[in-house]
N, C-alpha and C. Protein backbone atom coordinates (compact mmCIF):
# COMPACT_ATOMS: atom_id res chain seq x y z
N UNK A 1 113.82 312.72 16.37
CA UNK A 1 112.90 311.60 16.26
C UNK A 1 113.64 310.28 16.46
N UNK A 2 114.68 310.30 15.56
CA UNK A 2 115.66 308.48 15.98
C UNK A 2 116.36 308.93 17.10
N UNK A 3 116.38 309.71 18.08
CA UNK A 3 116.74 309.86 19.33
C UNK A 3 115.77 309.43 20.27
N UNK A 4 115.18 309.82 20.06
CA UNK A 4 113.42 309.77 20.46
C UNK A 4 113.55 307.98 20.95
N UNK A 5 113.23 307.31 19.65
CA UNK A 5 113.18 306.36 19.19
C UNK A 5 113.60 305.14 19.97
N UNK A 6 115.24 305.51 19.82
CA UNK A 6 116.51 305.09 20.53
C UNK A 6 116.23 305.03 21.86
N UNK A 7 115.78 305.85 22.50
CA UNK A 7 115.56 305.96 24.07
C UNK A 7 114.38 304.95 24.00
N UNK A 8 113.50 304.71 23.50
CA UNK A 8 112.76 304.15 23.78
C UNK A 8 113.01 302.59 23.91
N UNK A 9 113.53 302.31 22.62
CA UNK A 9 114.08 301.04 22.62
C UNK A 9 114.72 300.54 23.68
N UNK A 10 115.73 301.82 24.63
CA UNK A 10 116.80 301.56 25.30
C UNK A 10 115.77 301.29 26.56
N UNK A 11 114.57 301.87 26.76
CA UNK A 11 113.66 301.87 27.93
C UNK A 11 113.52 300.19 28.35
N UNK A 12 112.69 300.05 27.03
CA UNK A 12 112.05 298.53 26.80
C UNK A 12 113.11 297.42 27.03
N UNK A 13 114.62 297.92 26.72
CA UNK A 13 115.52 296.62 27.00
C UNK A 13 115.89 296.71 28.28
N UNK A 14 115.75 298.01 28.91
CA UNK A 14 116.07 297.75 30.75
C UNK A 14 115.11 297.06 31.58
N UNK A 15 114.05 297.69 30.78
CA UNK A 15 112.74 297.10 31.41
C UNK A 15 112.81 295.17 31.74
N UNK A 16 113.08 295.04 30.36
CA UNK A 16 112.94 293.19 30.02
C UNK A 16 113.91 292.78 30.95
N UNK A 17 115.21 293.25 31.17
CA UNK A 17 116.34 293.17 31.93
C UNK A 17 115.67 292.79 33.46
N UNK A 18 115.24 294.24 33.84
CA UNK A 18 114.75 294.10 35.39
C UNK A 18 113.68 293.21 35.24
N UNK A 19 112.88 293.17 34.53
CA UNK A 19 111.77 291.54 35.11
C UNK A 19 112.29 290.59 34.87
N UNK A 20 113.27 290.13 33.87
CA UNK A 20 114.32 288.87 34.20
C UNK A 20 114.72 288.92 35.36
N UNK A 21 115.29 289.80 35.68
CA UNK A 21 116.17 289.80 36.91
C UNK A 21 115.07 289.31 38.19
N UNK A 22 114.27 290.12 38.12
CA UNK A 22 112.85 289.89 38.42
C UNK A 22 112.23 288.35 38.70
N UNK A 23 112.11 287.82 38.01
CA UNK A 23 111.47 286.34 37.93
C UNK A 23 113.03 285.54 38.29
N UNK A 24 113.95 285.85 38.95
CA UNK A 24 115.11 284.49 39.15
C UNK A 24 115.38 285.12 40.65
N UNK A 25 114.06 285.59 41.32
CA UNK A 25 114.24 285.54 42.76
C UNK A 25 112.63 284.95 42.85
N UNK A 26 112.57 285.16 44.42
CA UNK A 26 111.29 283.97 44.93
C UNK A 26 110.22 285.05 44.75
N UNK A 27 109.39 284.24 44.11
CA UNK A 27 108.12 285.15 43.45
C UNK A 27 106.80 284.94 44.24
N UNK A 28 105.67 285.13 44.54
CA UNK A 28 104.35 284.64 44.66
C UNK A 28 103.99 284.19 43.18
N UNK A 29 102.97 283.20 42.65
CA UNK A 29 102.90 282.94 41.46
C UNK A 29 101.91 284.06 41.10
N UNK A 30 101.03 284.96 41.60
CA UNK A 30 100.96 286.35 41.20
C UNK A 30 100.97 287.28 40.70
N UNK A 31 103.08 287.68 41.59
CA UNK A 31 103.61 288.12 41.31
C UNK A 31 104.63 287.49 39.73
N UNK A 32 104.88 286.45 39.87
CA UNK A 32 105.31 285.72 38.48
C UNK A 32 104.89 286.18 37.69
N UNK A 33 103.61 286.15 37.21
CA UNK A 33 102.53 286.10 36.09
C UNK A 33 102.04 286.96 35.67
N UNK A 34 102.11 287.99 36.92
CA UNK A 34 102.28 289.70 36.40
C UNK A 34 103.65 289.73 35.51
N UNK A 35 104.87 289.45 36.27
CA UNK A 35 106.50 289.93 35.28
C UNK A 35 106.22 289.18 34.23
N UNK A 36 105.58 287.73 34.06
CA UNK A 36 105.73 287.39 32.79
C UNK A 36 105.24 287.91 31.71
N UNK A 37 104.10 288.14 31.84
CA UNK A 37 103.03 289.30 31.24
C UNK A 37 103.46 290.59 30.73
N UNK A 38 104.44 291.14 31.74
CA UNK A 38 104.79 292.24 31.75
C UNK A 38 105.90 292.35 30.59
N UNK A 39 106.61 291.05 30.73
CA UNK A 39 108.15 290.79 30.06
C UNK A 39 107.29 290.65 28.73
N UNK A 40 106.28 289.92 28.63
CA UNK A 40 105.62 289.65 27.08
C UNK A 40 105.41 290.93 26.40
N UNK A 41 105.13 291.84 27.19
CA UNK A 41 104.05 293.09 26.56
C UNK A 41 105.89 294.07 26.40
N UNK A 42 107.04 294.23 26.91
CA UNK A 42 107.76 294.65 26.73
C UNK A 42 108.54 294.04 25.11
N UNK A 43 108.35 292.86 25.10
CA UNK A 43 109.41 292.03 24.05
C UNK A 43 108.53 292.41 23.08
N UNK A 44 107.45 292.46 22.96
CA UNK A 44 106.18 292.95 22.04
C UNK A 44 106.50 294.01 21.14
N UNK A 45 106.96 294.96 22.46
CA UNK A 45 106.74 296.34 22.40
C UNK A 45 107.99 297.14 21.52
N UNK A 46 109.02 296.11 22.31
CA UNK A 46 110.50 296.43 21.48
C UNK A 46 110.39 296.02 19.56
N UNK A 47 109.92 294.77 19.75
CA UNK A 47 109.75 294.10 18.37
C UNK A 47 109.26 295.04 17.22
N UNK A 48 107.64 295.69 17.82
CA UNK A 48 107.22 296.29 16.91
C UNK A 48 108.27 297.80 16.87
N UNK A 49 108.72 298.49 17.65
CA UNK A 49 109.25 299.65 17.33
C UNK A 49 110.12 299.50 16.67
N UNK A 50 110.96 298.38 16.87
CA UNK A 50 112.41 298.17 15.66
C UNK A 50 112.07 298.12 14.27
N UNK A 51 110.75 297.45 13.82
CA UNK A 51 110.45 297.11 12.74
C UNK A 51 110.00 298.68 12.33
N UNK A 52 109.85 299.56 12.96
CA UNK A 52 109.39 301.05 12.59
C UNK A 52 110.64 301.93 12.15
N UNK A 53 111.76 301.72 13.32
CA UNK A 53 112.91 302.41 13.30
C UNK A 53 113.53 301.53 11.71
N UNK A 54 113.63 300.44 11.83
CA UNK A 54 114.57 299.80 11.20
C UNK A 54 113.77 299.03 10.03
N UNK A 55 112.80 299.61 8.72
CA UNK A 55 112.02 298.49 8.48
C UNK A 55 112.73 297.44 7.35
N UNK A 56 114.21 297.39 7.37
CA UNK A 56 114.60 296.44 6.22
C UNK A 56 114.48 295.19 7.17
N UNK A 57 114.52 294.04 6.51
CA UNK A 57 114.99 293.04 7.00
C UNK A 57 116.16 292.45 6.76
N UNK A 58 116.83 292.22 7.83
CA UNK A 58 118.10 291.95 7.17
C UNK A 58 118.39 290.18 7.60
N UNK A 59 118.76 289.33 6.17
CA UNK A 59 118.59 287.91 5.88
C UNK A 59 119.74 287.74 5.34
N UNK A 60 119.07 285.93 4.58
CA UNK A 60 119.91 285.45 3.98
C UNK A 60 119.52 285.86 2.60
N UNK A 61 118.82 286.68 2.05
CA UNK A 61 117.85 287.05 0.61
C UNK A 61 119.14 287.17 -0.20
N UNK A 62 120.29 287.80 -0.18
CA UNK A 62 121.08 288.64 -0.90
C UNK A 62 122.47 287.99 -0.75
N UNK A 63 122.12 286.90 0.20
CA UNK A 63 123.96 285.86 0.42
C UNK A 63 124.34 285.70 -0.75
N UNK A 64 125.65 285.84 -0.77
CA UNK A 64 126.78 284.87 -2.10
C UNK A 64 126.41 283.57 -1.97
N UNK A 65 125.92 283.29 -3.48
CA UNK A 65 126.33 281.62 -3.15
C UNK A 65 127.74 280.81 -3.05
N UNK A 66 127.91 280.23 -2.32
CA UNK A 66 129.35 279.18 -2.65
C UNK A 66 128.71 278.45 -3.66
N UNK A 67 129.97 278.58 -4.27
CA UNK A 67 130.03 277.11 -5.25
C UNK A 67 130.74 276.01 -4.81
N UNK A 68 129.94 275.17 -5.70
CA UNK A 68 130.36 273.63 -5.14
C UNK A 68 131.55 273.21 -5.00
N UNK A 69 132.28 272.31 -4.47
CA UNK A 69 133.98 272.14 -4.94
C UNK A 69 133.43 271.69 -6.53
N UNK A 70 132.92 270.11 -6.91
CA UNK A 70 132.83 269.82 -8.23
C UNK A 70 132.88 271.05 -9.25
N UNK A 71 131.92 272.17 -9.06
CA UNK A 71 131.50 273.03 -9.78
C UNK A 71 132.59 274.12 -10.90
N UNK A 72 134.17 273.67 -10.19
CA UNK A 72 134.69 275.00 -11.15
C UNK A 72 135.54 274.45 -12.22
């Protein structure tokens, strides 16, 4: 299943790759607006599966605080 998963993710980031690559040659505006579309519904697509594979969030929730210089 996280193989599964993994490939998929790995799909969606070649994908975004080739329509970048995609949109920085000469386009019809069309053709543009299809890859952009396309690139949206991919970045989408990656976003939500990570949050499936991976659902912690990982932040600043749990940082060390520094202390102040004054403070010790």
């Amino acid at each position: 299943m996280i193989d599964e998963n993994l490939a998929r993710l790995r799909t969606h980031r070649n994908n975004i790759h080739r329509y970048r690559k995609l949109l920085g040659t000469q386009l019809s505006e069309l053709e543009r607006k299809f890859l952009e579309r396309r690139l949206s519904e991919e970045q989408t697509a990656i976003e939500k599966l990570a949050t499936t594979i991976f659902p912690l969030e990982l932040g600043v929730v749990n940082a060390p605080q520094r202390a102040s210089p004054g403070a010790a």
